[in-house]
Protein backbone atom coordinates (compact mmCIF):
# COMPACT_ATOMS: atom_id res chain seq x y z
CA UNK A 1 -14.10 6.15 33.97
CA UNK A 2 -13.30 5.58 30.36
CA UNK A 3 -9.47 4.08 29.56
CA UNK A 4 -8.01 6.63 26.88
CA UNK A 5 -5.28 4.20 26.26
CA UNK A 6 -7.52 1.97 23.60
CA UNK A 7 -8.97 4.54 22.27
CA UNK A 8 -5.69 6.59 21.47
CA UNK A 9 -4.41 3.21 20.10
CA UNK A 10 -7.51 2.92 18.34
CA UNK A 11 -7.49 6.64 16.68
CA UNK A 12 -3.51 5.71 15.66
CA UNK A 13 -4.58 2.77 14.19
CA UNK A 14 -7.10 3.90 12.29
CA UNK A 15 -4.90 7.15 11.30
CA UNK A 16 -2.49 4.95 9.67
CA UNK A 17 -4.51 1.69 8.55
CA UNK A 18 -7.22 3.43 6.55
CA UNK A 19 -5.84 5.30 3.77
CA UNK A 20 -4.08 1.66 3.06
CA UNK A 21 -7.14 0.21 2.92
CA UNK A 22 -8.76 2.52 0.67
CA UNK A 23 -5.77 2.30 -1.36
CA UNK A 24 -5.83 -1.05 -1.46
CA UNK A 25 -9.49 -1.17 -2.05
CA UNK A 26 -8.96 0.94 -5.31
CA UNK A 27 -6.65 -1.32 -6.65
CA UNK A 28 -8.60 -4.47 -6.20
CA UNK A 29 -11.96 -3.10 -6.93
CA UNK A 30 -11.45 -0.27 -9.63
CA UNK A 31 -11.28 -1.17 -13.36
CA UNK A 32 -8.84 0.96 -14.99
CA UNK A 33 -7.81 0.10 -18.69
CA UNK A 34 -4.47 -2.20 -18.80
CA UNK A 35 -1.81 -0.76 -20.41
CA UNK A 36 -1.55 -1.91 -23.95
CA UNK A 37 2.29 -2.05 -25.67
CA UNK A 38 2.14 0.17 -28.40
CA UNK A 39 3.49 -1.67 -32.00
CA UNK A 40 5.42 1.30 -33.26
CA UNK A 41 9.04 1.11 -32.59
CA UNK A 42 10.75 4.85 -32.60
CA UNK A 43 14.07 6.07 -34.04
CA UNK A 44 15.93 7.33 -31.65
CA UNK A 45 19.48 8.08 -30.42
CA UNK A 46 19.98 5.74 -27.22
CA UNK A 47 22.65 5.83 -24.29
CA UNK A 48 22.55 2.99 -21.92
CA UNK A 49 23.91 3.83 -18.74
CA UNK A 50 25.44 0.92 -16.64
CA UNK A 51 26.74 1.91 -13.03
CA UNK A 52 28.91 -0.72 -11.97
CA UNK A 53 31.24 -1.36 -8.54
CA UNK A 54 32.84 -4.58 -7.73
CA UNK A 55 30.65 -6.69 -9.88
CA UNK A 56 33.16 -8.94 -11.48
CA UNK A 57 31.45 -11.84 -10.86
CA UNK A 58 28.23 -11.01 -12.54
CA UNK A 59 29.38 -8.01 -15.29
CA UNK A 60 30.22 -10.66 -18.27
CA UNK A 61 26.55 -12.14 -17.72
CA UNK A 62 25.46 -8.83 -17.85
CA UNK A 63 27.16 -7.00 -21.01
CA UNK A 64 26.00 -10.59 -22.93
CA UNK A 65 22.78 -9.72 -21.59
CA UNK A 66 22.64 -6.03 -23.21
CA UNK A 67 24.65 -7.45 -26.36
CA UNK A 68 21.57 -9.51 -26.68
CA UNK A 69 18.79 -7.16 -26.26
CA UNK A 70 20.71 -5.01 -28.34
CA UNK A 71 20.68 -7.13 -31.84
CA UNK A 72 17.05 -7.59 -30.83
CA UNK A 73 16.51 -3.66 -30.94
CA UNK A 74 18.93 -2.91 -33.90
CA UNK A 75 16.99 -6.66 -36.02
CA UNK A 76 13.66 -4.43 -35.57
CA UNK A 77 15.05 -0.68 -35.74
CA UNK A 78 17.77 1.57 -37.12
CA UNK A 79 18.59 3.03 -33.43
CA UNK A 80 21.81 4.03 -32.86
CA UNK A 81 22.55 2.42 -29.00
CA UNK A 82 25.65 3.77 -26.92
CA UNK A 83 27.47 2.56 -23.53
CA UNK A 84 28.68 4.29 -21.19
CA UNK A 85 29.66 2.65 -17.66
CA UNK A 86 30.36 4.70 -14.72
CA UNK A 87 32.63 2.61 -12.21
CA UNK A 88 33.05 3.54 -8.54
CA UNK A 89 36.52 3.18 -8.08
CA UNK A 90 36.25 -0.83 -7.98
CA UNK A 91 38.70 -2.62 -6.46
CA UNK A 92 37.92 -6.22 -8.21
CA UNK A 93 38.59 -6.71 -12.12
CA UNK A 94 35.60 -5.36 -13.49
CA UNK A 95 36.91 -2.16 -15.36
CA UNK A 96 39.38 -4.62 -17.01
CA UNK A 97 36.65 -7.51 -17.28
CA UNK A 98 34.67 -4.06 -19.51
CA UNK A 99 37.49 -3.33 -21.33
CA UNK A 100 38.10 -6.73 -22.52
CA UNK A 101 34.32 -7.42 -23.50
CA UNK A 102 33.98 -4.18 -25.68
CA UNK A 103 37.38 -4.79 -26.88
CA UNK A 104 36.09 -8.58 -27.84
CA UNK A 105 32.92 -6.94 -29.28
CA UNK A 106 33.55 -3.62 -30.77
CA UNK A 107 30.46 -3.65 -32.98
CA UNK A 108 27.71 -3.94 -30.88
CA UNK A 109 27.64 -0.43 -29.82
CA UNK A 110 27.85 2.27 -31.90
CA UNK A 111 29.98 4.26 -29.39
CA UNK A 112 31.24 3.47 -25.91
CA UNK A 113 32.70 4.77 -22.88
CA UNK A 114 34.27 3.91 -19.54
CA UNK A 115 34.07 6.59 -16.32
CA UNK A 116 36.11 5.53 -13.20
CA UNK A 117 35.68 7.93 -10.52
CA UNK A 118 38.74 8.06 -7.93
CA UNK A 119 36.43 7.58 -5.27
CA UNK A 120 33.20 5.50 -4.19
CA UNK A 121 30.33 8.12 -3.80
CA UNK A 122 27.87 5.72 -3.93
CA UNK A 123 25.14 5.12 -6.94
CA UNK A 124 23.14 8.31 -7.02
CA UNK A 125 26.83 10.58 -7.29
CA UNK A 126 28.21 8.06 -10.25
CA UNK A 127 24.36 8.46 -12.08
CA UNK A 128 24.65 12.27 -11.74
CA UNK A 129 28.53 12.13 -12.65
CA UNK A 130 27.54 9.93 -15.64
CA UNK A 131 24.43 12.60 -16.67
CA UNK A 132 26.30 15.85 -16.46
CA UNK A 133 29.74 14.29 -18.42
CA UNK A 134 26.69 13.70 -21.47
CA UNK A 135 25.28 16.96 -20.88
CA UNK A 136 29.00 18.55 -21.02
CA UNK A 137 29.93 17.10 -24.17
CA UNK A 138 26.38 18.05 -26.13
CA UNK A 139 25.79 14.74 -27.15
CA UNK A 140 22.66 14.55 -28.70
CA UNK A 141 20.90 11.14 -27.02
CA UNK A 142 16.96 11.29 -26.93
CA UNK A 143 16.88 8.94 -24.34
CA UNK A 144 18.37 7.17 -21.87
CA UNK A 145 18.19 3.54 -20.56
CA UNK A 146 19.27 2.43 -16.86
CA UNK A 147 20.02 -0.51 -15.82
CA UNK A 148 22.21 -2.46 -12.86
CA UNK A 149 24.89 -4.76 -13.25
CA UNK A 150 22.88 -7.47 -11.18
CA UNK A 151 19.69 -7.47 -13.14
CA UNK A 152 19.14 -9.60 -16.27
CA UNK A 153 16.66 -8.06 -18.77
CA UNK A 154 14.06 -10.81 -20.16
CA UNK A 155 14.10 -11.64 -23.88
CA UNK A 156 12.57 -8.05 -25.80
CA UNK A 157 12.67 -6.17 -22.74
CA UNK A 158 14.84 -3.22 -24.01
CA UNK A 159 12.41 -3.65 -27.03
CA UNK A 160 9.34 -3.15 -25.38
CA UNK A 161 10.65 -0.78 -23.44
CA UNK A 162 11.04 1.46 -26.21
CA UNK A 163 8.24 1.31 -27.99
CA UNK A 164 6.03 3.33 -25.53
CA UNK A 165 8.23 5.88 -26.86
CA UNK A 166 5.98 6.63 -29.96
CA UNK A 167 3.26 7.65 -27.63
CA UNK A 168 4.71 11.60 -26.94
CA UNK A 169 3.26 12.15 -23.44
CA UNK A 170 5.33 9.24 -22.12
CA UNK A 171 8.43 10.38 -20.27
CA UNK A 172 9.80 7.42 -18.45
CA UNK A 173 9.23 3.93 -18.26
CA UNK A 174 10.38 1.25 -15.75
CA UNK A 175 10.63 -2.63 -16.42
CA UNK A 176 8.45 -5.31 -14.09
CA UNK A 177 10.53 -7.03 -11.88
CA UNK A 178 10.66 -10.75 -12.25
CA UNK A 179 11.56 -11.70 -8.82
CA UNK A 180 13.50 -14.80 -8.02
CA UNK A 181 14.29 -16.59 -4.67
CA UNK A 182 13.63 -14.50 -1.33
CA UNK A 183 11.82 -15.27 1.33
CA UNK A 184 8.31 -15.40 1.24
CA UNK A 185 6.90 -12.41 3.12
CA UNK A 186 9.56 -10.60 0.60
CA UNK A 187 7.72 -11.86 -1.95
CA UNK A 188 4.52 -10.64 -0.84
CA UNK A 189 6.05 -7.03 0.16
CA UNK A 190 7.86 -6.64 -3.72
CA UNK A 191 4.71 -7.97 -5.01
CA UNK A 192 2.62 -5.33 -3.51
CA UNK A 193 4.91 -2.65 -4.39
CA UNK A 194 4.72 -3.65 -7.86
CA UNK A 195 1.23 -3.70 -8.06
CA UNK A 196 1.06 -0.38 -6.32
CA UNK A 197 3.14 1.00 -9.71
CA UNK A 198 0.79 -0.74 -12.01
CA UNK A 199 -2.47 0.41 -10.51
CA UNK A 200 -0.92 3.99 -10.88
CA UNK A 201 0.62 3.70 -14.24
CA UNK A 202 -2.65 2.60 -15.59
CA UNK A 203 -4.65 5.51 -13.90
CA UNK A 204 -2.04 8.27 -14.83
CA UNK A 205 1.55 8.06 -13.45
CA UNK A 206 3.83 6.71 -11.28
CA UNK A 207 6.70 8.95 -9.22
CA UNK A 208 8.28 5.66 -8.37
CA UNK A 209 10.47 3.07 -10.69
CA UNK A 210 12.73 0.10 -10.72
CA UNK A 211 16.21 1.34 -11.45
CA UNK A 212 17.03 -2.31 -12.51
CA UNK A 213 15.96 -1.33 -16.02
CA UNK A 214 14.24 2.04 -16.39
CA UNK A 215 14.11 4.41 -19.92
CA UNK A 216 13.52 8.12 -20.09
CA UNK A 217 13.67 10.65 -22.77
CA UNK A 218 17.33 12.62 -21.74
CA UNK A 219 15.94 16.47 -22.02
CA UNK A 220 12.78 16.31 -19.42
CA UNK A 221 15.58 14.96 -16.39
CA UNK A 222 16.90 17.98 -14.21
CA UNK A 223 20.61 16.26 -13.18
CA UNK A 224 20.43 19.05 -10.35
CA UNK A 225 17.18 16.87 -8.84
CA UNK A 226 19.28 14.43 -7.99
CA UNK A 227 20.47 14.13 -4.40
CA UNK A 228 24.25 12.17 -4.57
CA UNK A 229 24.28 12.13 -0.75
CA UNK A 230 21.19 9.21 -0.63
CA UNK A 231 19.93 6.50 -2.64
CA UNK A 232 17.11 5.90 -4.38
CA UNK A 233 18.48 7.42 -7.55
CA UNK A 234 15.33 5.47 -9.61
CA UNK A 235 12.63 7.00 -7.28
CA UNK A 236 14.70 10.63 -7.29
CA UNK A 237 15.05 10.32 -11.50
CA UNK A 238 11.28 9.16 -11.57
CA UNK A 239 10.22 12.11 -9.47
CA UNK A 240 12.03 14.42 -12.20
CA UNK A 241 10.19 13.75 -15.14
CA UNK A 242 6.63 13.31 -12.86
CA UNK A 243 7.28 16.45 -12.13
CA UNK A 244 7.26 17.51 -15.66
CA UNK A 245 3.93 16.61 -16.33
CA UNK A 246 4.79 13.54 -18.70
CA UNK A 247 3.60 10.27 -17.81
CA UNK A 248 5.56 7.89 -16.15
CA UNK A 249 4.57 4.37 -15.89
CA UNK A 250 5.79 0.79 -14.95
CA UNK A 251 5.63 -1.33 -18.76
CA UNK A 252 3.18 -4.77 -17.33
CA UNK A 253 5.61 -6.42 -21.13
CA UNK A 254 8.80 -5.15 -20.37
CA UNK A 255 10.33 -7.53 -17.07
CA UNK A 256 13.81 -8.42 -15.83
CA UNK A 257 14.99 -11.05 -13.35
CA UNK A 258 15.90 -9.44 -9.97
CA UNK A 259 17.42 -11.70 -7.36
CA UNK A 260 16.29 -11.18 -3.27
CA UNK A 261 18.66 -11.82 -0.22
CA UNK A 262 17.44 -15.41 0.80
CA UNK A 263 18.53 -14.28 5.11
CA UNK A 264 15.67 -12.35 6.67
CA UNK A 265 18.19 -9.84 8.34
CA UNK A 266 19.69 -8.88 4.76
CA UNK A 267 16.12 -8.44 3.40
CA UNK A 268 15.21 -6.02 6.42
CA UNK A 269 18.64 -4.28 5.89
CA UNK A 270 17.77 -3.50 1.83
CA UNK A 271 14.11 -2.33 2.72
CA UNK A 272 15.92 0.11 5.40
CA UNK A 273 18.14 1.41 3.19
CA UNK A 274 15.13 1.79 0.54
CA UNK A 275 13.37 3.70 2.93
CA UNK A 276 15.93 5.96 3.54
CA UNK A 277 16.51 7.14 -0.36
CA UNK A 278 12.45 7.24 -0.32
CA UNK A 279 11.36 9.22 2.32
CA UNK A 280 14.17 11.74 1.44
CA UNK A 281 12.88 12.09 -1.98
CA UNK A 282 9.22 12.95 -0.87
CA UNK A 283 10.72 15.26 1.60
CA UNK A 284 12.37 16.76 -0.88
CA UNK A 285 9.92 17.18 -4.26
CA UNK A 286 6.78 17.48 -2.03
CA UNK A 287 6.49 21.00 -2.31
CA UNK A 288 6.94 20.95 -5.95
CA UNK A 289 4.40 18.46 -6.19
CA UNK A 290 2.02 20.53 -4.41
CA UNK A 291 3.13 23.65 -6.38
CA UNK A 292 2.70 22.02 -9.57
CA UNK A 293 -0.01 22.66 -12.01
CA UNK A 294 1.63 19.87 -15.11
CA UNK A 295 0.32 17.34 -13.23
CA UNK A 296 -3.69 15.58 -13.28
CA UNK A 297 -5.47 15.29 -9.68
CA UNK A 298 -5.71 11.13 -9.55
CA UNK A 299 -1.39 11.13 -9.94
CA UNK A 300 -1.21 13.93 -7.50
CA UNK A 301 -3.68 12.20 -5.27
CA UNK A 302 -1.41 9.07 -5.65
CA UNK A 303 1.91 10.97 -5.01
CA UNK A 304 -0.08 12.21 -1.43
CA UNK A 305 -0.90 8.62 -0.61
CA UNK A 306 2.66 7.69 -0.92
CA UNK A 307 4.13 10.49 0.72
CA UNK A 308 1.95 9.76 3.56
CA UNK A 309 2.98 5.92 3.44
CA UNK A 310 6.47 6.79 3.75
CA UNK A 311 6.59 9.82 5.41
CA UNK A 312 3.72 9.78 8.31
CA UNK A 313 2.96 6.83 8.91
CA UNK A 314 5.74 5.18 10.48
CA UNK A 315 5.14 7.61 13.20
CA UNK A 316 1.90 6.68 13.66
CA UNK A 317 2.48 3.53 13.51
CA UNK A 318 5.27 3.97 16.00
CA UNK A 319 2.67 6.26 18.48
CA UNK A 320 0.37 2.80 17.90
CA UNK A 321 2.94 0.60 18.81
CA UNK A 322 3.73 2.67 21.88
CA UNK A 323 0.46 3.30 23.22
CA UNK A 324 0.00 -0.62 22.89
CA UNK A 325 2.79 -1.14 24.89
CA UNK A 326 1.80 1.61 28.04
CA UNK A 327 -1.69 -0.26 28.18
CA UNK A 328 -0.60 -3.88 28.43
CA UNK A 329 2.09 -2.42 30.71
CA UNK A 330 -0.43 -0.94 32.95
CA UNK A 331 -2.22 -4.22 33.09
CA UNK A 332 0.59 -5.66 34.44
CA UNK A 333 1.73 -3.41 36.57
CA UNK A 334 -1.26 -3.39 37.90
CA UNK A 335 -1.65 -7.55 38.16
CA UNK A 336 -5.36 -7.08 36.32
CA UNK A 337 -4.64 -8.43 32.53
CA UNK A 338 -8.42 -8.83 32.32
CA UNK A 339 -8.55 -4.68 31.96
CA UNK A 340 -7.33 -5.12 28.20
CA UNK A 341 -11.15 -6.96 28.07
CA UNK A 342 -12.81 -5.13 29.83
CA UNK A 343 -15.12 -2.72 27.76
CA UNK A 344 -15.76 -2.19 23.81
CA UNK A 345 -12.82 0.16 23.37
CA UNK A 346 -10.32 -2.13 24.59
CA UNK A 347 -11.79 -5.56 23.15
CA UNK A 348 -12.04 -3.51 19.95
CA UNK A 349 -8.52 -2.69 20.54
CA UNK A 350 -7.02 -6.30 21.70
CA UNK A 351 -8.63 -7.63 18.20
CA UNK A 352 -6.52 -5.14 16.24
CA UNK A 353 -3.88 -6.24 18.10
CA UNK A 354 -4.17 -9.76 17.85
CA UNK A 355 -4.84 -9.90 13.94
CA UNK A 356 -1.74 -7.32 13.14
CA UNK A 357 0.25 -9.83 15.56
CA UNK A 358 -1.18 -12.77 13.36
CA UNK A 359 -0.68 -11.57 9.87
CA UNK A 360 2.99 -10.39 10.85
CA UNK A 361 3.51 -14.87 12.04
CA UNK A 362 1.97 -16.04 9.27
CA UNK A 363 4.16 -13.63 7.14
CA UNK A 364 7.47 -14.64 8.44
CA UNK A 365 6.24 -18.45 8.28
CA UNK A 366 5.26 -17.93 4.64
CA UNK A 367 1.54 -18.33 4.57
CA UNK A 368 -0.18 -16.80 2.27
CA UNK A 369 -3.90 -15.89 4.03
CA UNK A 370 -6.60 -12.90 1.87
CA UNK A 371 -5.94 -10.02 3.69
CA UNK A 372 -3.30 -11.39 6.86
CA UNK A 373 -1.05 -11.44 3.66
CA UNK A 374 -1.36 -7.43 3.36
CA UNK A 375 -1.76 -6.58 6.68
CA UNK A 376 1.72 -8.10 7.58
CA UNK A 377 3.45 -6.64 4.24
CA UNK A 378 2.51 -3.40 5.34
CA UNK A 379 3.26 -4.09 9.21
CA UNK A 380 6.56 -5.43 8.07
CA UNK A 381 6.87 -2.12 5.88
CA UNK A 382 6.10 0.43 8.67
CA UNK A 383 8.74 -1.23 10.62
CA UNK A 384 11.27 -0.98 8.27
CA UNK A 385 10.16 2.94 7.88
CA UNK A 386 10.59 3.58 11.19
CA UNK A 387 14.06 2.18 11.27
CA UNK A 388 14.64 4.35 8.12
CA UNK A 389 13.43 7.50 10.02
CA UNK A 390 15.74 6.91 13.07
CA UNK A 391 18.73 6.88 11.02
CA UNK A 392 17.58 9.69 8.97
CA UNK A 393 17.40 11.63 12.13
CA UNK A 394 20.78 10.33 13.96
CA UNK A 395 21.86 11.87 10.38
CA UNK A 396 23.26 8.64 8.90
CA UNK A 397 23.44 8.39 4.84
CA UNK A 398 22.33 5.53 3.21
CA UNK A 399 24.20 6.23 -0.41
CA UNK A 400 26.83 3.70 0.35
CA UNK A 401 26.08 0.25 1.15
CA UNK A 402 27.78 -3.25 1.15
CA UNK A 403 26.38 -5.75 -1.78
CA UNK A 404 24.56 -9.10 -1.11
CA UNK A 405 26.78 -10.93 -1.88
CA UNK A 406 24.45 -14.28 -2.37
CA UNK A 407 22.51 -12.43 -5.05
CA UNK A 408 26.05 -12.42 -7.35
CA UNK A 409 26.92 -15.93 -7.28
CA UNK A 410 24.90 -19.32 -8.19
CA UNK A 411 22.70 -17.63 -10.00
């Protein structure tokens, strides 16, 4: 009599595993054209939006850093470029650390403004609070420019940022992230993601960017998309303007420095609370994805790949996981181990195993290996997914969090 266990393990595996593969396989075997920075810079009315809370140890660096990138923009352009910084009720010094820098430096902006909110709501709430206090007072900004207090924009990122702005179908754009420190196997797992939004910017679109520094033109975003009880606010504001029908895409020129937890619990904790914000936002704009007729097949086919990364998946992989565990639980209930050997289906089945169990070691010990390296990104993925899911279901909200600390000081 046939076991069923290694061959339900096996179908599980192969349910989940594949379309990875075949995405993966497009990206490292397809051609598409790179994305080329366009030269023309265009004129345009420009808010930058800075969310802030507690970030008195970095916000000086920061507003230096946009004072910066702003005499590059206004050496090349006639822009007119705007602050406003929505605080959530900090309780450090950095309201008065803002006031003193704009006081100190008054003509770097053409206008600026300071939002506290009486109480922490978390990123995505402050965003939409930010958004809707424009909208209210009709100002007339073509686009806006996002960016967090902990990132530092390279030299001409704002710049090149802009300039895909005199192509019309463009409707957002997100900077590269520059990663520094982390562990390794974080590394590998932001490097993938990256490349994910790359390979789909260059096809079409993205429905995913970096929050760190992302642009988009103000009139396409629908403030009501965004969801102030989860994160994600990037992915949610992304989703918007994908929606829309206008491209979106991650600019390969345009980079800022983004600093990683260095503890491996910390790192788990951010992916987590990643997840979270990203599974609700395909739960939430897959229907108008699917209802959509603004958008081409290969970014709706990429949009269903995702949404079936982050929201299937894990429970496949979890059913996997499980279904391991019942067989090599039978063999030992049992006191006959050999039974995991002992036809095709189940040596088939104890290989998966052992290479998923081998890519996820030499992940955590930092080894880079062709293909180990992806496998245990995307092992180490699913299991941060699942996590996500469980807490998504004991209904716990992931739009407030505590900072890493680490990634605000010796920097």
């Amino acid at each position: 009599m046939v076991n069923p266990l290694p061959l339900i393990e096996l179908g599980l595996a192969n349910i989940t595993m594949i379309p990875f593969a075949y995405y993966f396989a497009k990206i490292k075997f397809s051609k598409p054209q790179s994305l080329q920075t366009p030269e023309e810079i265009p004129q345009s009315k420009i808010l930058i939006l800075l969310p802030i809370w507690n970030e008195q140890t970095v916000i000086k660096s920061k507003l230096d850093n946009l004072k910066q990138e702003v005499q590059s923009v206004n050496a090349e352009s006639g822009n007119e470029i705007s602050i406003l910084i929505i605080d959530s009720a900090s309780t450090d010094k950095s309201v008065e650390f803002c006031k003193n820098w704009l006081r100190e430096n008054s003509e770097i902006f053409q206008e600026h403004q300071i939002i506290q909110m009486d109480e922490r709501k978390g990123k995505s709430a402050a965003v939409k609070l930010a958004l809707e206090s424009v909208n209210a007072a009709s100002e007339d900004y073509e686009l806006v420019f996002m960016t967090d207090a902990d990132a530092i924009l390279e030299d001409g990122c704002l710049l090149d940022l802009l300039r895909w702005f005199s192509i019309d179908s463009i409707g957002a754009v997100g900077a590269t992230p520059n990663r520094k420190r982390g562990l390794s196997s974080e590394t590998v797992h932001r490097d993938m993601f990256s490349m994910l939004r790359d390979y789909e910017s260059r096809v079409g679109s993205t429905s995913m960017l970096e929050g760190s520094a992302m642009i988009w033109r103000s009139n396409l975003l629908k403030t009501d998309d965004i969801m102030i009880d989860s994160n994600a606010d990037d992915a949610q504001i992304a989703t918007s303007i994908f929606l829309t029908g206008s491209r979106v895409i991650q600019a390969p020129d345009a980079k800022f420095i983004d600093y990683a937890p260095s503890k491996r619990s910390q790192q788990f904790r951010q992916k987590k609370r990643r997840g979270q914000g990203l599974i609700r936002n395909f739960l939430n704009s897959n229907k108008k994805v699917n209802s959509s007729s603004s958008l081409d097949l290969k970014s709706k086919r990429n949009y269903k790949l995702n949404h079936f990364f982050h929201v299937k998946a894990p429970w496949f992989s979890l059913g996997f996981l499980l279904a391991s565990a019942l067989r090599h639980g039978v063999a030992l209930v049992q006191s006959d181990y050999s039974s995991i050997w002992i036809d095709l289906p189940s040596k088939i089945t104890t290989i998966v195993e052992a290479t998923l169990l081998s890519s996820i070691i030499l992940l955590n010990f930092g080894l880079r290996v062709p293909l180990f390296s992806a496998l245990g990104s995307f092992s180490a993925g699913m299991h941060a997914l699942i996590s996500a899911w469980v807490s998504i279901l004991l209904g716990k909200t992931s739009n407030l969090w505590d900072q890493h600390t680490e990634t605000r000081v010796n920097r």
